[in-house]
PDB file of N, CA and C in Angstrom:
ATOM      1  N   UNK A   1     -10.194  11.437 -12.275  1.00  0.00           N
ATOM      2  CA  UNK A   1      -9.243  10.661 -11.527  1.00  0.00           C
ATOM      3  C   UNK A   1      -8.860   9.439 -12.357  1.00  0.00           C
ATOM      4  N   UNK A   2      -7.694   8.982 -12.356  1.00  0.00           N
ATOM      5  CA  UNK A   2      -7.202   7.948 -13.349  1.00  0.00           C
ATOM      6  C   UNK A   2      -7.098   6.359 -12.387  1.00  0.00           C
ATOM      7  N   UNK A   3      -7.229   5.815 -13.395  1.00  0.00           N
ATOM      8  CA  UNK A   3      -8.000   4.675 -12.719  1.00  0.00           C
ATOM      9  C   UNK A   3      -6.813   3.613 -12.104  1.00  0.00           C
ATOM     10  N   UNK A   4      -5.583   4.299 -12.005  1.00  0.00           N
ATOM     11  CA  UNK A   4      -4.739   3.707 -11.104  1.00  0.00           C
ATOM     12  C   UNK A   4      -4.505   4.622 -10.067  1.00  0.00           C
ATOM     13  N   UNK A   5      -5.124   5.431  -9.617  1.00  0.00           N
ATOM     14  CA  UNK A   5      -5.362   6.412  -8.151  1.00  0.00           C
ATOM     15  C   UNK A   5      -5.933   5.290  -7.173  1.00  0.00           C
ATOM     16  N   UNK A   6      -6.617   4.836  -7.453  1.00  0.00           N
ATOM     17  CA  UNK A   6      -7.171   3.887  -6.196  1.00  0.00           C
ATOM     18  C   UNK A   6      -6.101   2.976  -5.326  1.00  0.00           C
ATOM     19  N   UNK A   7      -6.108   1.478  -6.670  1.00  0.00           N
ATOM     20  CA  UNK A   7      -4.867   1.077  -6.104  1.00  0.00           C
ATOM     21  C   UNK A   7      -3.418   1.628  -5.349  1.00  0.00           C
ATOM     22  N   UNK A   8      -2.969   2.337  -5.835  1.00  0.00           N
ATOM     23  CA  UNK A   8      -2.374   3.624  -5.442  1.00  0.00           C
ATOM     24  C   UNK A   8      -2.225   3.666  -4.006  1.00  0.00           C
ATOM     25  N   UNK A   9      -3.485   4.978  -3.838  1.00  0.00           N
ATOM     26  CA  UNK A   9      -3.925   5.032  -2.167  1.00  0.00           C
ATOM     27  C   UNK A   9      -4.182   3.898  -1.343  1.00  0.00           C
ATOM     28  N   UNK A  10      -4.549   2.828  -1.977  1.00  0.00           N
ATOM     29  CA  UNK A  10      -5.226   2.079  -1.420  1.00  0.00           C
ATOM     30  C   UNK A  10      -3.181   0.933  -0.431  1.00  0.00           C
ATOM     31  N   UNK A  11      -2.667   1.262  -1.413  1.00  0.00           N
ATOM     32  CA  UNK A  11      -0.991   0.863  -0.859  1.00  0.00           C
ATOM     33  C   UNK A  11      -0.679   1.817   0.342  1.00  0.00           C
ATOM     34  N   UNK A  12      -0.796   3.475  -0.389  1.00  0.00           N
ATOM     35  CA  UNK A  12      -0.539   4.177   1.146  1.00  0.00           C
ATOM     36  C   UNK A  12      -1.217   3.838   2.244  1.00  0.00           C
ATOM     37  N   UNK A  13      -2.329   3.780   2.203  1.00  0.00           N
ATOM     38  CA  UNK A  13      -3.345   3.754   3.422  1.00  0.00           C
ATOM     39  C   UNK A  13      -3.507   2.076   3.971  1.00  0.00           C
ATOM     40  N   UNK A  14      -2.926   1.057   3.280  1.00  0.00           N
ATOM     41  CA  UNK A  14      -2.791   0.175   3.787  1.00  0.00           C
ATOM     42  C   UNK A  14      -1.252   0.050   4.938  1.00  0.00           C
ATOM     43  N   UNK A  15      -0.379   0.672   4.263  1.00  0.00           N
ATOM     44  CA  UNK A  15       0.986   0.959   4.597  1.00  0.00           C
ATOM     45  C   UNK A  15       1.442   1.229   5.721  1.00  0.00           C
ATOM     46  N   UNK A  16       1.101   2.802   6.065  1.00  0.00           N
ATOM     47  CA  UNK A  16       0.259   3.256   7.006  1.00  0.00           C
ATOM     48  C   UNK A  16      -0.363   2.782   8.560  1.00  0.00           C
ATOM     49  N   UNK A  17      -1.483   2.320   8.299  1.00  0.00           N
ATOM     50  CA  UNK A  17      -2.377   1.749   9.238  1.00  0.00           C
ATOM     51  C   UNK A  17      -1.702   0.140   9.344  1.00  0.00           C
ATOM     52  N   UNK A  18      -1.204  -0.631   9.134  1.00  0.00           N
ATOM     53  CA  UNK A  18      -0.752  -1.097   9.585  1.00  0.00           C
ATOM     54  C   UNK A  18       1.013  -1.278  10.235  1.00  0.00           C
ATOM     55  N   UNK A  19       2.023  -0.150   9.486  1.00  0.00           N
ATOM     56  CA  UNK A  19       2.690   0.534  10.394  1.00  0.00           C
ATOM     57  C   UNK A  19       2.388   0.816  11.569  1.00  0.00           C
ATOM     58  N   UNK A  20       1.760   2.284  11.720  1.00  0.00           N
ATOM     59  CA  UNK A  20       1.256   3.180  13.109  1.00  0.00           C
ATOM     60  C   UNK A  20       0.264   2.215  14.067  1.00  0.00           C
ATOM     61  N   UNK A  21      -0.996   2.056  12.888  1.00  0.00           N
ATOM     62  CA  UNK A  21      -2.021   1.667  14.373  1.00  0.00           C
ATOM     63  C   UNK A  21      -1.830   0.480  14.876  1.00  0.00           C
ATOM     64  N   UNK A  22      -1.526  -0.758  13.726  1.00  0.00           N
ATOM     65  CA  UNK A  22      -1.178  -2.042  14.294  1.00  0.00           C
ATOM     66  C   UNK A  22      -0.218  -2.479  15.410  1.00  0.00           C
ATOM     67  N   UNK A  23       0.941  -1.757  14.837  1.00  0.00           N
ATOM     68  CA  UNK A  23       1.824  -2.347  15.537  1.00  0.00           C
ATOM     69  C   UNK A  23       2.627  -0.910  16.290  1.00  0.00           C
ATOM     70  N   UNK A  24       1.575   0.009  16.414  1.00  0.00           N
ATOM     71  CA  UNK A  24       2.579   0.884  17.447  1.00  0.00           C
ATOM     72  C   UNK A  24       3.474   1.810  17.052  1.00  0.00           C
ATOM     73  N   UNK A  25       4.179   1.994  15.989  1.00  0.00           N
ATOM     74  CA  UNK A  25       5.205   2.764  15.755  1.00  0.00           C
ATOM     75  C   UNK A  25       4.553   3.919  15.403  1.00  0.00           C
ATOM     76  N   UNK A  26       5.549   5.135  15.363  1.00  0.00           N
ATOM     77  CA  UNK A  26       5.372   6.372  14.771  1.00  0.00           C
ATOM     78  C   UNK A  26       5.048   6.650  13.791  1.00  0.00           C
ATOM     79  N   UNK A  27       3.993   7.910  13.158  1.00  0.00           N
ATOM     80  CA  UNK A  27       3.673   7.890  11.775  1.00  0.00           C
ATOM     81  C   UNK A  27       4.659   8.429  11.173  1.00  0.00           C
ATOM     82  N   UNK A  28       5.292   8.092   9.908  1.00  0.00           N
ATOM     83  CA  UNK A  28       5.877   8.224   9.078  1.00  0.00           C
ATOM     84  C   UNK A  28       5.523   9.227   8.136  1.00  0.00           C
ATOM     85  N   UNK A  29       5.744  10.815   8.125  1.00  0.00           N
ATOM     86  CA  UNK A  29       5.087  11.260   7.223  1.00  0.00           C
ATOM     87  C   UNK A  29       5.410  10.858   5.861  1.00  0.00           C
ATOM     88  N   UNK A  30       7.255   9.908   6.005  1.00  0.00           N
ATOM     89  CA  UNK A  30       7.165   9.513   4.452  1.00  0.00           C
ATOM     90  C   UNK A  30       6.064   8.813   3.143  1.00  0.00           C
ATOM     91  N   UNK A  31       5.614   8.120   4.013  1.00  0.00           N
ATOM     92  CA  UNK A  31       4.406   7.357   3.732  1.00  0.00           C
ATOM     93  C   UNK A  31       3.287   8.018   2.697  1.00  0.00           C
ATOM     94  N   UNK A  32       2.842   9.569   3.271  1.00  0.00           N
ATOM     95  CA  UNK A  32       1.946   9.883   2.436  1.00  0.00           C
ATOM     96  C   UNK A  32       2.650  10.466   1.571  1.00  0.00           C
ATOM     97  N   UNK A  33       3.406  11.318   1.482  1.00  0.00           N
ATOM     98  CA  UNK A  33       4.415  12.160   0.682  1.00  0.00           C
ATOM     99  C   UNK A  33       4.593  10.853  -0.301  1.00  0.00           C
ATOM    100  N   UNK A  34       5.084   9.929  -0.407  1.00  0.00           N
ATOM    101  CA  UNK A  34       5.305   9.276  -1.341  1.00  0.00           C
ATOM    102  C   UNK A  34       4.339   8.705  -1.897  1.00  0.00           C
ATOM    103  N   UNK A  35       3.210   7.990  -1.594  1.00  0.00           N
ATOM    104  CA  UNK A  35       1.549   7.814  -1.899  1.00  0.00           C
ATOM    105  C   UNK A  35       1.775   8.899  -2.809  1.00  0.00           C
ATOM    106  N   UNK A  36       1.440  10.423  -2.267  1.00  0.00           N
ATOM    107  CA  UNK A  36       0.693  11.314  -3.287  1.00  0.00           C
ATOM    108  C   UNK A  36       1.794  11.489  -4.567  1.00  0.00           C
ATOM    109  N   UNK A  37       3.417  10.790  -4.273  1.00  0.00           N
ATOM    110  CA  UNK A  37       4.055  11.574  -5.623  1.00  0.00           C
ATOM    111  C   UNK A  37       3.903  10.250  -6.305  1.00  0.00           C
ATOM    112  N   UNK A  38       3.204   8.622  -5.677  1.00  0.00           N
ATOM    113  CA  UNK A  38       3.144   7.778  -6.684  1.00  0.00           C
ATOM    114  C   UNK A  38       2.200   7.880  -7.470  1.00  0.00           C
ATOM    115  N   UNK A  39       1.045   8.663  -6.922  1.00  0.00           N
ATOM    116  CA  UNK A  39       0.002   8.577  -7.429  1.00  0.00           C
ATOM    117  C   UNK A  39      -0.128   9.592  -8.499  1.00  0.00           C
ATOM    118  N   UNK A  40       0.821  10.798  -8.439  1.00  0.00           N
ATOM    119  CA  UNK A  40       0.628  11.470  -9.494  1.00  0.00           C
ATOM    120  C   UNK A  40       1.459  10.912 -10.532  1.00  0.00           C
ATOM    121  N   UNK A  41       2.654  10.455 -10.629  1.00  0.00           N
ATOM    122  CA  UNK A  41       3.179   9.550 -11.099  1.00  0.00           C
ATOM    123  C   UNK A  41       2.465   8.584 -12.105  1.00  0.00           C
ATOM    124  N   UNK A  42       1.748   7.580 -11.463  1.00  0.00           N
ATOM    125  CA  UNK A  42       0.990   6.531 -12.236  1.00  0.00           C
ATOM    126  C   UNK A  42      -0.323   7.137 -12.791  1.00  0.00           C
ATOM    127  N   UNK A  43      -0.917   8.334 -12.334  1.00  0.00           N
ATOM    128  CA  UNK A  43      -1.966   9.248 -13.327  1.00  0.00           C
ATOM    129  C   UNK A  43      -1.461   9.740 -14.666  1.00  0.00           C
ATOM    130  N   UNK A  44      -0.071  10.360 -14.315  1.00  0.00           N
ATOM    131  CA  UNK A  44       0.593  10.770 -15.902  1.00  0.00           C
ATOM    132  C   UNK A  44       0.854   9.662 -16.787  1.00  0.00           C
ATOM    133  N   UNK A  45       1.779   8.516 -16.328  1.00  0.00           N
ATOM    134  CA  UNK A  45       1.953   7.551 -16.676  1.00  0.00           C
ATOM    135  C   UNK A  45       0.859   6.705 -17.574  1.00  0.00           C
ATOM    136  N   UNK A  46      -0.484   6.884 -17.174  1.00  0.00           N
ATOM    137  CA  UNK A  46      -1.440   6.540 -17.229  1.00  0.00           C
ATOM    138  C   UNK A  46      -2.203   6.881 -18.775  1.00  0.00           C
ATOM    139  N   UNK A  47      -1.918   7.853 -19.196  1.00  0.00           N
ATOM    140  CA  UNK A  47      -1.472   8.866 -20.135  1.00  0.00           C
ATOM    141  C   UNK A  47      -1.320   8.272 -21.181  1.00  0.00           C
ATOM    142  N   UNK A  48      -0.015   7.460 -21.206  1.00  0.00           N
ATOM    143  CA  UNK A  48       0.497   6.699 -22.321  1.00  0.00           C
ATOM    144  C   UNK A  48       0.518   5.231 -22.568  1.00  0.00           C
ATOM    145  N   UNK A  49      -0.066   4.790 -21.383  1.00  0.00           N
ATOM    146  CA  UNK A  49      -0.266   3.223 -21.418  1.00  0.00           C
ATOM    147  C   UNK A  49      -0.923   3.424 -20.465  1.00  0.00           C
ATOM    148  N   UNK A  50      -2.434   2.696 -21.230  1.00  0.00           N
ATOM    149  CA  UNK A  50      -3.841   2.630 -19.713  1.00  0.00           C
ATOM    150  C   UNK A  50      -3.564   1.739 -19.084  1.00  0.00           C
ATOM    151  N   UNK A  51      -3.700   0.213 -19.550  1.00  0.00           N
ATOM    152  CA  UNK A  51      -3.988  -0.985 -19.151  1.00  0.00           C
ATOM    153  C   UNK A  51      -2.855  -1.134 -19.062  1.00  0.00           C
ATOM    154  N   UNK A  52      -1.626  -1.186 -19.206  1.00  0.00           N
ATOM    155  CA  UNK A  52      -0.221  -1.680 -18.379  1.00  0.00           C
ATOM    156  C   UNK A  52      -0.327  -1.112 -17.068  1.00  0.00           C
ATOM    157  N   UNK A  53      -0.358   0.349 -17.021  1.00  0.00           N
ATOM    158  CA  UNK A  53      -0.214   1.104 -15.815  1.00  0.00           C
ATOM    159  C   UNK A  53      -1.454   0.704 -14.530  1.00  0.00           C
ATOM    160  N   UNK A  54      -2.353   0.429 -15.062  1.00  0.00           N
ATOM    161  CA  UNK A  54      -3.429   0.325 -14.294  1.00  0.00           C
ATOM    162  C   UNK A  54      -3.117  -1.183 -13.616  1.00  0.00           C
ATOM    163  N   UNK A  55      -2.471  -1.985 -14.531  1.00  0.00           N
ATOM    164  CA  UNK A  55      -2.219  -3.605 -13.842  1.00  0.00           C
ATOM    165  C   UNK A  55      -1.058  -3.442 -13.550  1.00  0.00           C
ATOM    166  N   UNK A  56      -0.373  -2.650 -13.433  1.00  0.00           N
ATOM    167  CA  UNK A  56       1.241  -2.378 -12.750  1.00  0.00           C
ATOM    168  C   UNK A  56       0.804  -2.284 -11.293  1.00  0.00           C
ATOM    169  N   UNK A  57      -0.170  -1.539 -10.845  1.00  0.00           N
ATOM    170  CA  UNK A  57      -0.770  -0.427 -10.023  1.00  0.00           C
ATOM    171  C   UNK A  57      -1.519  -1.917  -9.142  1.00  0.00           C
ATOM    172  N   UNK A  58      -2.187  -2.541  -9.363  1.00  0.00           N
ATOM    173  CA  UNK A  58      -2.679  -3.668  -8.539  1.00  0.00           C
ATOM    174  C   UNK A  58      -2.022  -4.614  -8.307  1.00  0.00           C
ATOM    175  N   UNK A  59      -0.949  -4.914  -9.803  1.00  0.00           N
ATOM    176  CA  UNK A  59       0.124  -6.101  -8.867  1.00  0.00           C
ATOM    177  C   UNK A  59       1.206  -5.649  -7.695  1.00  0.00           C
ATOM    178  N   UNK A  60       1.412  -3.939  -7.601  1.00  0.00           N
ATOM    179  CA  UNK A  60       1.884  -3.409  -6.534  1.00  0.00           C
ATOM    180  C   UNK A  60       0.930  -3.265  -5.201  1.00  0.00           C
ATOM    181  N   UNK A  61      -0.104  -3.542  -4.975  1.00  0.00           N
ATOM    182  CA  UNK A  61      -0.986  -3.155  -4.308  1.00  0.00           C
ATOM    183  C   UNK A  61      -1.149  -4.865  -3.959  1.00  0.00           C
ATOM    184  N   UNK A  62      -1.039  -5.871  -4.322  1.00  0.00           N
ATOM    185  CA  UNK A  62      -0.597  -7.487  -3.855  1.00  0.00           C
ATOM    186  C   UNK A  62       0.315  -7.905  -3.322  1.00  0.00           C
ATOM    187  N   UNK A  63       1.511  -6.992  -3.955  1.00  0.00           N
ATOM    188  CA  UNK A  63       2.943  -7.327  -3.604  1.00  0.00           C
ATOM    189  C   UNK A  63       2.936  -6.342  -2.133  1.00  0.00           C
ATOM    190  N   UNK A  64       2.589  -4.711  -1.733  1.00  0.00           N
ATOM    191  CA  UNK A  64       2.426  -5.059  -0.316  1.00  0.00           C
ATOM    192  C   UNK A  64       1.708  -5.435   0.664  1.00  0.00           C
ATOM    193  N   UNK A  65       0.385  -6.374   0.264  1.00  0.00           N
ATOM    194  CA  UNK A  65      -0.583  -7.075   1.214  1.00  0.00           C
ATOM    195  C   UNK A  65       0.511  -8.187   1.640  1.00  0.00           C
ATOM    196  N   UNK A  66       1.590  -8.796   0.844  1.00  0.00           N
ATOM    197  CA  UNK A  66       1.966 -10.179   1.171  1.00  0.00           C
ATOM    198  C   UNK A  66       3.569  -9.899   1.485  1.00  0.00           C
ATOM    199  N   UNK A  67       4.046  -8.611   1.511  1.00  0.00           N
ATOM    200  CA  UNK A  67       5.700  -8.353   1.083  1.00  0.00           C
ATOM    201  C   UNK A  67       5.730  -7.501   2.594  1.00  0.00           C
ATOM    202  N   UNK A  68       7.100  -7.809   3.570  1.00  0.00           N
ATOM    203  CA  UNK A  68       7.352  -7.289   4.770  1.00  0.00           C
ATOM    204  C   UNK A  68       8.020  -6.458   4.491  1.00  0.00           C
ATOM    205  N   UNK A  69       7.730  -4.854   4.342  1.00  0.00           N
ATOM    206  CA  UNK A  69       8.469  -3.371   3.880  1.00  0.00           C
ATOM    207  C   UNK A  69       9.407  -3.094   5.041  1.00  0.00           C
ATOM    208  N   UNK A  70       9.297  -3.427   6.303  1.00  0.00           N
ATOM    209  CA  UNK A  70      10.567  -3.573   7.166  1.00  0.00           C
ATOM    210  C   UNK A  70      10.734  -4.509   7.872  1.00  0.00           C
ATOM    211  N   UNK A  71      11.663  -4.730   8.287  1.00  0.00           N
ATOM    212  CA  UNK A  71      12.220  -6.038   9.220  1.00  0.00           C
ATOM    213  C   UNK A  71      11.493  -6.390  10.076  1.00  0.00           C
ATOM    214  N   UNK A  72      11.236  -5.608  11.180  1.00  0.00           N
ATOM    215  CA  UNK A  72      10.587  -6.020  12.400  1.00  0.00           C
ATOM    216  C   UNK A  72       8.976  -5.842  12.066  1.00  0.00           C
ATOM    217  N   UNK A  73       7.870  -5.468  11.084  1.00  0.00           N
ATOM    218  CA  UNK A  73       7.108  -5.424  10.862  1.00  0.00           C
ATOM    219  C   UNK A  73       6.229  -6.323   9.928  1.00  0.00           C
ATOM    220  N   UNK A  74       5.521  -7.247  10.494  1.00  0.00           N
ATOM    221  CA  UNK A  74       5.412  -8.176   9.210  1.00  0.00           C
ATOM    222  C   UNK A  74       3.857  -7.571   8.487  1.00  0.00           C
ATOM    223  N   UNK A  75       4.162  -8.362   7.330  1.00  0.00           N
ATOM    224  CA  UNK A  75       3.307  -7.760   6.177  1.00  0.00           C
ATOM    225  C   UNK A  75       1.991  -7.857   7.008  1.00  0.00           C
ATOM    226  N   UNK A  76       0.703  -7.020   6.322  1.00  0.00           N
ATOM    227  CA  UNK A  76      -0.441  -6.717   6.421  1.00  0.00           C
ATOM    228  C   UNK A  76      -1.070  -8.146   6.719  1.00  0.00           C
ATOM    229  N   UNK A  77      -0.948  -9.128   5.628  1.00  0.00           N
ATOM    230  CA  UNK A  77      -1.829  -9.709   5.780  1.00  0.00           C
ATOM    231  C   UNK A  77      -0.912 -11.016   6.867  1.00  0.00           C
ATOM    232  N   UNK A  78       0.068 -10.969   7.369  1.00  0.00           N
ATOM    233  CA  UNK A  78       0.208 -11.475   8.350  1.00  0.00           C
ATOM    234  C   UNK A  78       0.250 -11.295   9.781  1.00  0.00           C
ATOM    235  N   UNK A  79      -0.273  -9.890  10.018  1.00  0.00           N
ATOM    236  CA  UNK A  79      -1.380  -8.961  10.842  1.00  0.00           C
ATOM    237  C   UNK A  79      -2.441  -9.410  11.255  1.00  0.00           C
ATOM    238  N   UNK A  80      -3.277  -9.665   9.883  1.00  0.00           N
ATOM    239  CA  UNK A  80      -4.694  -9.895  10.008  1.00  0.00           C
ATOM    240  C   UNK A  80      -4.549 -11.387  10.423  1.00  0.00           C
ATOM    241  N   UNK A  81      -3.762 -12.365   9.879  1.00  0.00           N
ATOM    242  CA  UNK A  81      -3.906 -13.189  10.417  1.00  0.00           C
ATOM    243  C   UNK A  81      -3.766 -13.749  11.493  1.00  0.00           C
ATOM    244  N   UNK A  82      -2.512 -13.245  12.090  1.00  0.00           N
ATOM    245  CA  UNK A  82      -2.117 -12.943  13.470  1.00  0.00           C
ATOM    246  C   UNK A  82      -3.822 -12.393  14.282  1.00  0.00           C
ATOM    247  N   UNK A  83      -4.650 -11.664  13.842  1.00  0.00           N
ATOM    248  CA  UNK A  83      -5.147 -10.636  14.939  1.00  0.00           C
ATOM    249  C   UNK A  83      -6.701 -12.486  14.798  1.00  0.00           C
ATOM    250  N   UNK A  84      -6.527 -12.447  13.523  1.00  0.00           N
ATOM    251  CA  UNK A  84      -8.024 -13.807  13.349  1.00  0.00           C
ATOM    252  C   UNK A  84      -7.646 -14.854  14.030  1.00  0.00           C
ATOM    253  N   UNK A  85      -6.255 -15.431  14.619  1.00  0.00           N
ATOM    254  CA  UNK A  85      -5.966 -16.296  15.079  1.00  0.00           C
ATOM    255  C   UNK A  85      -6.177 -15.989  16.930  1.00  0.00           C
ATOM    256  N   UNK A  86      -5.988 -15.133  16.994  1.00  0.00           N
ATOM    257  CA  UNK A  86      -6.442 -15.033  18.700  1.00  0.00           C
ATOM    258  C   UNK A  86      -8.173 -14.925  18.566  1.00  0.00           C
ATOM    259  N   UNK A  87      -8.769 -14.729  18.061  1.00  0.00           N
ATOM    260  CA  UNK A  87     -10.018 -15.258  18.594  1.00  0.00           C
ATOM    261  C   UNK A  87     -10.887 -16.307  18.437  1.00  0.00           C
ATOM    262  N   UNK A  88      -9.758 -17.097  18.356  1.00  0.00           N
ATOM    263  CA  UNK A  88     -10.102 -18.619  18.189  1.00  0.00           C
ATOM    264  C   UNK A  88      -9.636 -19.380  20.034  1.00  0.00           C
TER     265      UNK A  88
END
């Protein structure tokens, strides 16, 4: 497995779960379908440049913890903060 698979999944499955379970909406099968063709993607890629691809692969995996992928859905980590602020 190439060592930008993680980061990778780790975008779908963040993507995902906070889409559907957080906030309610429908699962998107686009979501994984595109996960698995990024991920094969950045494995080939991977190929010809380790260490670019591999830090391509985590600064994408930052950019959607903090970046709102649709309008009415705000980013992940303004989720979590949202969910840490009510149990105060």
């Amino acid at each position: 497995m190439a060592q930008s698979t993680g980061p990778i999944l780790a975008i779908g499955g963040i993507t995902l779960v906070n889409n559907s379970i957080v906030h309610g909406k429908p699962i998107d099968i686009r979501i994984p379908v595109a996960t698995a063709v990024a991920a094969g993607l950045f494995a080939l890629a991977e190929r010809g440049w380790p260490a670019g691809i591999n830090a391509l692969a985590w600064m994408a995996l930052v950019t959607v913890l903090f970046t709102r992928l649709q309008p009415g859905v705000p980013s992940p980590v303004e989720s979590f903060l949202s969910w840490w602020q009510k149990g105060k």
